[in-house]
C-alpha atoms as a PDB file:
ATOM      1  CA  UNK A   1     -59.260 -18.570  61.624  1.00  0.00           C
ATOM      2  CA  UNK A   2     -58.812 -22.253  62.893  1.00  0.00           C
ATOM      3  CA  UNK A   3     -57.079 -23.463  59.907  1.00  0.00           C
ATOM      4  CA  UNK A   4     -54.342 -20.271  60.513  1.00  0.00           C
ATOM      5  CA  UNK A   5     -54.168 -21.050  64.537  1.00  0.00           C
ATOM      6  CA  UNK A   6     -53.508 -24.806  63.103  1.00  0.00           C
ATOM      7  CA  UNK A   7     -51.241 -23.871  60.322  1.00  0.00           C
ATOM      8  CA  UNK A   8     -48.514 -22.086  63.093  1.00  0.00           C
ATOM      9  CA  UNK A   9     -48.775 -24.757  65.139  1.00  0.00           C
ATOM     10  CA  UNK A  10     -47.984 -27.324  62.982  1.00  0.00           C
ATOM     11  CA  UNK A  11     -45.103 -24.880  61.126  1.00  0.00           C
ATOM     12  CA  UNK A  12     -43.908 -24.298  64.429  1.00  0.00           C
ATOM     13  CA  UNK A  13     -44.007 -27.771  65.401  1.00  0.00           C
ATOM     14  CA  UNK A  14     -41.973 -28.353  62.424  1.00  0.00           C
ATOM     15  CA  UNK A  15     -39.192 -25.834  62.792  1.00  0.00           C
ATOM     16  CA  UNK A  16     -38.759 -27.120  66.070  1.00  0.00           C
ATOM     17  CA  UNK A  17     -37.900 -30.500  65.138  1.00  0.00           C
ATOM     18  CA  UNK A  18     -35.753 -29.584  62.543  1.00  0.00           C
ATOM     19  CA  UNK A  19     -33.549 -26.954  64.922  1.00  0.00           C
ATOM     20  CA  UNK A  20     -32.764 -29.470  67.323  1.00  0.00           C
ATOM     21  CA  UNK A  21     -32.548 -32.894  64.547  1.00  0.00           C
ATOM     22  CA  UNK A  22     -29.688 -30.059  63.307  1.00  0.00           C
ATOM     23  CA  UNK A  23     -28.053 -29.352  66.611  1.00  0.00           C
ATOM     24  CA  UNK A  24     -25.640 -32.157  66.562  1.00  0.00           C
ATOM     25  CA  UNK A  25     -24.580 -33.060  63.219  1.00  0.00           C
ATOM     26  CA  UNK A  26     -21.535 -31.990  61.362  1.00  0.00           C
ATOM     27  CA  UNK A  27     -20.536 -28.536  59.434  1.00  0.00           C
ATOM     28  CA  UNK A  28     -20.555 -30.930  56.116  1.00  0.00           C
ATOM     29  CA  UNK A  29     -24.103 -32.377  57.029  1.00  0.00           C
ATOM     30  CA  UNK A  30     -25.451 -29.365  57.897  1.00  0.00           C
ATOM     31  CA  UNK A  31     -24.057 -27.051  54.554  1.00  0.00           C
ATOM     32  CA  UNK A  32     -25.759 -29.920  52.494  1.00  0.00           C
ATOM     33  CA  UNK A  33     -28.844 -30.441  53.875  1.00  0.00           C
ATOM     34  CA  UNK A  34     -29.319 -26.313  55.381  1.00  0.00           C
ATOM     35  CA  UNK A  35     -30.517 -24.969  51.723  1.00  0.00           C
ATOM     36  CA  UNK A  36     -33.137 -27.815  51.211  1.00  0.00           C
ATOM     37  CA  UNK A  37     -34.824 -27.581  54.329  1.00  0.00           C
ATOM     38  CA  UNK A  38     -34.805 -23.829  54.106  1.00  0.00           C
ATOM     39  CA  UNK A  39     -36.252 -23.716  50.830  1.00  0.00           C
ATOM     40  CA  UNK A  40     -39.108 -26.543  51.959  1.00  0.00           C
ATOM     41  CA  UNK A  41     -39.880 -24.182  54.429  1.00  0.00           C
ATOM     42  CA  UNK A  42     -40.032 -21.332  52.174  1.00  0.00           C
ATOM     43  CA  UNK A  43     -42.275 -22.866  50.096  1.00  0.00           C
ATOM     44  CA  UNK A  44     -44.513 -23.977  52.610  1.00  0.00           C
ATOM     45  CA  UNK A  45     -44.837 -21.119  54.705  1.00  0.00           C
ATOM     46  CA  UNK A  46     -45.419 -18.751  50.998  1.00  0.00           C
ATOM     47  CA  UNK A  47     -48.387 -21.888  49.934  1.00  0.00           C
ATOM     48  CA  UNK A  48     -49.748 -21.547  52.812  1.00  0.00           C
ATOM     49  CA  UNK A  49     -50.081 -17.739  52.751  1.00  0.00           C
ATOM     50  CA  UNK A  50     -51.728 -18.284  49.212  1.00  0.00           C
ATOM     51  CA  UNK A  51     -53.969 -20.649  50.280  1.00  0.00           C
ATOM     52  CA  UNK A  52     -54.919 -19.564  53.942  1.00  0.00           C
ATOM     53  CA  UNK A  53     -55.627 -15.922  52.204  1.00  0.00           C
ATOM     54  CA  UNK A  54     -56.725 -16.171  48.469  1.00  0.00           C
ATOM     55  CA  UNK A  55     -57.667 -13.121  48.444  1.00  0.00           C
ATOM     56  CA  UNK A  56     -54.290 -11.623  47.174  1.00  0.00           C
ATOM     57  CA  UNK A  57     -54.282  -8.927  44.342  1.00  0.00           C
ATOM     58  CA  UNK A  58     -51.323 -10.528  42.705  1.00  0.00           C
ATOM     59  CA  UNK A  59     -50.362 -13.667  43.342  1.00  0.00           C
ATOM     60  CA  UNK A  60     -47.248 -13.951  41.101  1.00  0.00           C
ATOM     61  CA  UNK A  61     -45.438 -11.589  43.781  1.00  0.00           C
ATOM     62  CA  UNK A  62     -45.509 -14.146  46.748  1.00  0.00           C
ATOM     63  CA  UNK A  63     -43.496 -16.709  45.485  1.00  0.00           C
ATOM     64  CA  UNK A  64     -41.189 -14.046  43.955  1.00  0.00           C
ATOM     65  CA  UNK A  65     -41.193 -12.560  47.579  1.00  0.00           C
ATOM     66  CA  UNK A  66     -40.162 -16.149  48.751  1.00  0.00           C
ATOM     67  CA  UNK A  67     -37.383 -16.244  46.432  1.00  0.00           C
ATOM     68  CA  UNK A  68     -36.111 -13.001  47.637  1.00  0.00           C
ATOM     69  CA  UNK A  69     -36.184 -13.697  51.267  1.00  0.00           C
ATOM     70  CA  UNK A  70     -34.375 -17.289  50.023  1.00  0.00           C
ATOM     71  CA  UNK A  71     -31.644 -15.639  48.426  1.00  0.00           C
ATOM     72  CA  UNK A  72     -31.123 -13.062  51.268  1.00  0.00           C
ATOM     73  CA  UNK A  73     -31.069 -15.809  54.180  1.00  0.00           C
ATOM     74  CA  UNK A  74     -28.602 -17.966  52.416  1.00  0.00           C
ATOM     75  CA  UNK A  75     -26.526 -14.674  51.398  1.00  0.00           C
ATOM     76  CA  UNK A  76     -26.689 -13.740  55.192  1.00  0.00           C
ATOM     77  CA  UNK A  77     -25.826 -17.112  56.788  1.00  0.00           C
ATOM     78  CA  UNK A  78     -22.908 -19.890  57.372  1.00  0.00           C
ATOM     79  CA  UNK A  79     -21.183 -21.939  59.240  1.00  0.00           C
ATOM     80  CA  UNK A  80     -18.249 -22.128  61.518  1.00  0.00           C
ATOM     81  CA  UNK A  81     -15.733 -24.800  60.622  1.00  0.00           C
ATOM     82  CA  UNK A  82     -14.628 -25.734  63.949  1.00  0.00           C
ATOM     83  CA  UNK A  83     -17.662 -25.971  65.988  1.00  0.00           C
ATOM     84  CA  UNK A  84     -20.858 -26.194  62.964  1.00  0.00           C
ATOM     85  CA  UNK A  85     -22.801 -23.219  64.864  1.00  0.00           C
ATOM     86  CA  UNK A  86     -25.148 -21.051  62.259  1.00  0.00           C
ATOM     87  CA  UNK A  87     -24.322 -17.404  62.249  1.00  0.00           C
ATOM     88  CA  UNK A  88     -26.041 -15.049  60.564  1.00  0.00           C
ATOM     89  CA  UNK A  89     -23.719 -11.694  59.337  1.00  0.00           C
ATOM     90  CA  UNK A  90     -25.378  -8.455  59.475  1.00  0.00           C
ATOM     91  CA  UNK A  91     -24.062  -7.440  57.188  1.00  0.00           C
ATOM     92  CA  UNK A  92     -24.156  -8.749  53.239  1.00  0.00           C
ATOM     93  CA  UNK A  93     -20.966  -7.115  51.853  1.00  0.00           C
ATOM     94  CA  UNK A  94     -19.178  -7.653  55.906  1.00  0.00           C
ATOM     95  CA  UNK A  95     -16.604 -10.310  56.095  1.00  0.00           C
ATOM     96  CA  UNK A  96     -17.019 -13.267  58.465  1.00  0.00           C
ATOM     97  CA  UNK A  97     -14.112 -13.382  61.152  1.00  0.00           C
ATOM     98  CA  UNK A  98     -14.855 -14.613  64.351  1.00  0.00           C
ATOM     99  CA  UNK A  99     -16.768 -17.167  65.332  1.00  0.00           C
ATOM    100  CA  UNK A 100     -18.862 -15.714  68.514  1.00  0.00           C
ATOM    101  CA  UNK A 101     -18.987 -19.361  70.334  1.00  0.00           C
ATOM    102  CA  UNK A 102     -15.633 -20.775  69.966  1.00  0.00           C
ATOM    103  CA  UNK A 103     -13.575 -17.392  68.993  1.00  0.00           C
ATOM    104  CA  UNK A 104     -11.643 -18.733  65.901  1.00  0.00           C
ATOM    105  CA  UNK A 105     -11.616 -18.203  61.926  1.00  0.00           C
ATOM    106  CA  UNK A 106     -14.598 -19.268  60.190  1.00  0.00           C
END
């Protein structure tokens, strides 16, 4: 149970950091380097779940349950051009067209 309590901390810890390191860069910056940290953090959050509980009847179907929830986040998300803010689109087939923050075109 310690090693979970630790585990959140530290993950949340981590997503902190990395929310407001983001906050002020550029749209470019932030398209590159978005899909890396997201999968990192897929990865470890999905490890973690294998390790922490290794009990699991099939483990095959995490990581394939990671993938999933990858591809949906980055299908759901993007960026404005004018002011870099992260939306997410409910949704997947919806077109983006305002920009809630600075009300243009993205």
């Amino acid at each position: 149970m310690n090693n979970v309590i630790l585990f959140l901390i530290l993950w949340l810890a981590y997503f902190t950091l990395v929310e407001l390191w983001f906050r002020k860069k550029s749209v470019e910056y932030k398209k590159t380097k978005h899909k890396k940290i997201t999968i990192i953090n897929y990865f470890v959050v999905f490890s973690a779940y294998l390790v922490l509980f290794p009990s699991v009847k099939n483990p095959i179907l995490v990581p394939l349950a990671g993938l999933l929830l990858c591809w949906l986040h980055f299908r759901s998300i993007f960026f404005c051009e004018s002011c870099g803010k992260l939306h997410r689109q409910n949704m997947f087939l919806s077109k983006r067209v305002l920009c809630s923050s600075c009300e243009k075109d993205s």
